[in-house]
Protein backbone atom coordinates (compact mmCIF):
# COMPACT_ATOMS: atom_id res chain seq x y z
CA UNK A 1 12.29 -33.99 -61.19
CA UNK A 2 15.39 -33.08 -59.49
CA UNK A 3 15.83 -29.04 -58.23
CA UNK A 4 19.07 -28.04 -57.56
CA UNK A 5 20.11 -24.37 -55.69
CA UNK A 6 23.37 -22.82 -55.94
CA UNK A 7 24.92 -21.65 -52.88
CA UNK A 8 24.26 -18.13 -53.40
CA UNK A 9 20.52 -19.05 -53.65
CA UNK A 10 20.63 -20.73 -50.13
CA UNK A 11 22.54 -17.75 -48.87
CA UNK A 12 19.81 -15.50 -49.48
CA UNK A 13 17.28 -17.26 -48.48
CA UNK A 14 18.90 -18.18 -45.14
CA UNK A 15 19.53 -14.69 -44.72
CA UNK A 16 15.92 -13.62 -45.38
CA UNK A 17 14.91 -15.94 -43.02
CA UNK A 18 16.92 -14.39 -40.24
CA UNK A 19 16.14 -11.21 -40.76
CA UNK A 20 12.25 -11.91 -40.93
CA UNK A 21 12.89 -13.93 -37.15
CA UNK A 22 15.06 -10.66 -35.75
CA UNK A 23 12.23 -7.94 -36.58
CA UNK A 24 9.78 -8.90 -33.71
CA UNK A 25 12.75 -9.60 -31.06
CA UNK A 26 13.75 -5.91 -31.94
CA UNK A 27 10.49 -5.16 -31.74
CA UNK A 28 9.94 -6.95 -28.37
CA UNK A 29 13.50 -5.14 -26.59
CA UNK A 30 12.12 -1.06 -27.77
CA UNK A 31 9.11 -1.42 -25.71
CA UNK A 32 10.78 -1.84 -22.33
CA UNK A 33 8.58 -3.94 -20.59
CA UNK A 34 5.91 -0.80 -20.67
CA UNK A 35 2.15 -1.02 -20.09
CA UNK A 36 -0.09 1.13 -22.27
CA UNK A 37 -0.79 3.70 -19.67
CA UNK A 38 3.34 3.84 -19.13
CA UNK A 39 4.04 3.91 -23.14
CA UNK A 40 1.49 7.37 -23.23
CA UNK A 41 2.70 8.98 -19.86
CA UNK A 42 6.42 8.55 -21.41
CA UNK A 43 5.15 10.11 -24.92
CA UNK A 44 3.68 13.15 -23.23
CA UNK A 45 6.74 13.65 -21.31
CA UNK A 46 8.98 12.91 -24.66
CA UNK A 47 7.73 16.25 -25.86
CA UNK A 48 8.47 18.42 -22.99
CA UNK A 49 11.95 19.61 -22.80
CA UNK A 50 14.02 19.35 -20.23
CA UNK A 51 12.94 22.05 -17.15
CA UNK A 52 9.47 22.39 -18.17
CA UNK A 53 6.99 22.34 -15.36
CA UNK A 54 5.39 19.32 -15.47
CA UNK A 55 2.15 18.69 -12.65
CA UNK A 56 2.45 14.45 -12.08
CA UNK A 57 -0.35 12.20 -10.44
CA UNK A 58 0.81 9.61 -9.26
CA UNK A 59 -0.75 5.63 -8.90
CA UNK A 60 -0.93 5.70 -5.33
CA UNK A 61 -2.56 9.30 -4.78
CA UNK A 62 0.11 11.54 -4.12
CA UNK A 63 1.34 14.47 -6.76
CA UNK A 64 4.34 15.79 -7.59
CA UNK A 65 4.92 19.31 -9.30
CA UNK A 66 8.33 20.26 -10.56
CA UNK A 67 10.78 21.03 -13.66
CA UNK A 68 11.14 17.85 -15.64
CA UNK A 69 14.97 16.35 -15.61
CA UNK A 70 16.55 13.46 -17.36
CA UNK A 71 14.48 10.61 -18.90
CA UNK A 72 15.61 6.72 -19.45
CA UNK A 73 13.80 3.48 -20.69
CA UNK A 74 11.96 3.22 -17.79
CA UNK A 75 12.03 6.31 -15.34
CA UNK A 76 12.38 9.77 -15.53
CA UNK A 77 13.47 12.80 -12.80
CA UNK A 78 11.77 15.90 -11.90
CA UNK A 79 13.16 18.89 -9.37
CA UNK A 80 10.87 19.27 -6.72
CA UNK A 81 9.60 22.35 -6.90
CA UNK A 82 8.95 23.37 -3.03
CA UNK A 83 12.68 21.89 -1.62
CA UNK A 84 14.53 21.74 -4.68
CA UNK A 85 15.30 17.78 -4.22
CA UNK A 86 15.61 15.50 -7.52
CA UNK A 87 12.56 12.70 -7.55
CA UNK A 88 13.16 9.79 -9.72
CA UNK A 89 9.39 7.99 -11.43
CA UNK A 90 9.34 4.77 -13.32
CA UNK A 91 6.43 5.72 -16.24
CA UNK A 92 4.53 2.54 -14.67
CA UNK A 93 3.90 4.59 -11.03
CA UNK A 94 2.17 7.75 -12.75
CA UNK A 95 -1.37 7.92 -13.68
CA UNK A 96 -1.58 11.45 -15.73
CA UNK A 97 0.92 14.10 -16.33
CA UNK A 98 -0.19 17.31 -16.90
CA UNK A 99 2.57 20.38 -18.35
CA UNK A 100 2.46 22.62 -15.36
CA UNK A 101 3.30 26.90 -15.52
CA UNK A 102 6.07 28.65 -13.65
CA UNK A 103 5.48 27.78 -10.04
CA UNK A 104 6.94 30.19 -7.47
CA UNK A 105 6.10 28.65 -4.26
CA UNK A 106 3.25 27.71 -2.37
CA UNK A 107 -0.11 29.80 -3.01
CA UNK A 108 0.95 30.60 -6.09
CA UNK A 109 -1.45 28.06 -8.10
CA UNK A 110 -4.34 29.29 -10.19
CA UNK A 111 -7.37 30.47 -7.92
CA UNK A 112 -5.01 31.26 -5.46
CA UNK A 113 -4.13 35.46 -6.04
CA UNK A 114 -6.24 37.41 -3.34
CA UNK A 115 -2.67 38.73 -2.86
CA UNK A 116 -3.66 40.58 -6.24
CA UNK A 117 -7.05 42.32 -4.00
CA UNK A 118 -5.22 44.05 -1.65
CA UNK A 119 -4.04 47.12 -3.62
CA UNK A 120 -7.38 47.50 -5.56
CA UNK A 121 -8.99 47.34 -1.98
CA UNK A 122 -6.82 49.75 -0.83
CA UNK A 123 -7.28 51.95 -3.45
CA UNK A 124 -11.09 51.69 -3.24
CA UNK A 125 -10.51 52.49 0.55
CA UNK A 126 -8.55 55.99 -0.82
CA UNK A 127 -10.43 57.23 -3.10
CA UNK A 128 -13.83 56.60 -0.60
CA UNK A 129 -11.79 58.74 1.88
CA UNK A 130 -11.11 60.90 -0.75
CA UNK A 131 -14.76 61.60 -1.92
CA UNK A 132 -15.49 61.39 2.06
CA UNK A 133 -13.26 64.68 2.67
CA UNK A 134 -14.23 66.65 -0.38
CA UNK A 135 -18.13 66.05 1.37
CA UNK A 136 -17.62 66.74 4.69
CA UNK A 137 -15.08 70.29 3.52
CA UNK A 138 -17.91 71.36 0.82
């Protein structure tokens, strides 16, 4: 029993065969070397545009708050928020990322507005003096 293939057969098949064998090296190139912690971080940045406020923890302790900037394979920039300096991350040096509101300067966090007592304090203080003079005149 004798089986013969045309060339156009072999063709195909050699062609299939290459294209089955390229799948997981393209596969293996569009992950960029990434851990699963790094693949997330860059996910959660992926749909933030560019200049949101972003809050970033980093590995080693320290944080980082700013308006996000450019993004690549493997790092991404953010504009200090306090001195205005561009910071560049690689997604493997952050542990958590958290999408940050409009930060004005130092103090202006959440929990930090007893800036926002003063007038109501003051007003208290008026209207005390207020009902104090319309006593003692009566």
């Amino acid at each position: 029993m004798r089986i013969t293939l045309n060339r156009k057969a072999v063709l195909c098949l050699v062609l299939a065969l290459f294209t089955v064998l390229a799948i997981p090296v393209a596969r293996a190139q569009q992950s960029h070397n990434l851990g699963k912690r790094a693949r997330k971080i860059e996910k959660k940045l992926a749909k933030l545009r560019a200049g949101s406020y972003v809050d970033i923890d980093l590995r080693n302790g320290s944080e980082s708050l700013g308006a996000l900037g450019s993004r690549t394979d493997a790092t991404f920039q953010i504009t200090d928020a306090d001195n205005n300096k561009s910071e560049t991350f690689a997604y493997n040096d952050v542990a958590r990322v958290r999408k940050g509101t409009a930060y004005i300067g130092q103090g202006s966090e959440p929990g930090h507005h007893s800036l926002h007592l003063v007038p109501l304090i003051i007003g208290a203080a008026a209207v005390a003096a207020g009902v104090a003079t319309y006593e003692a005149l009566r």
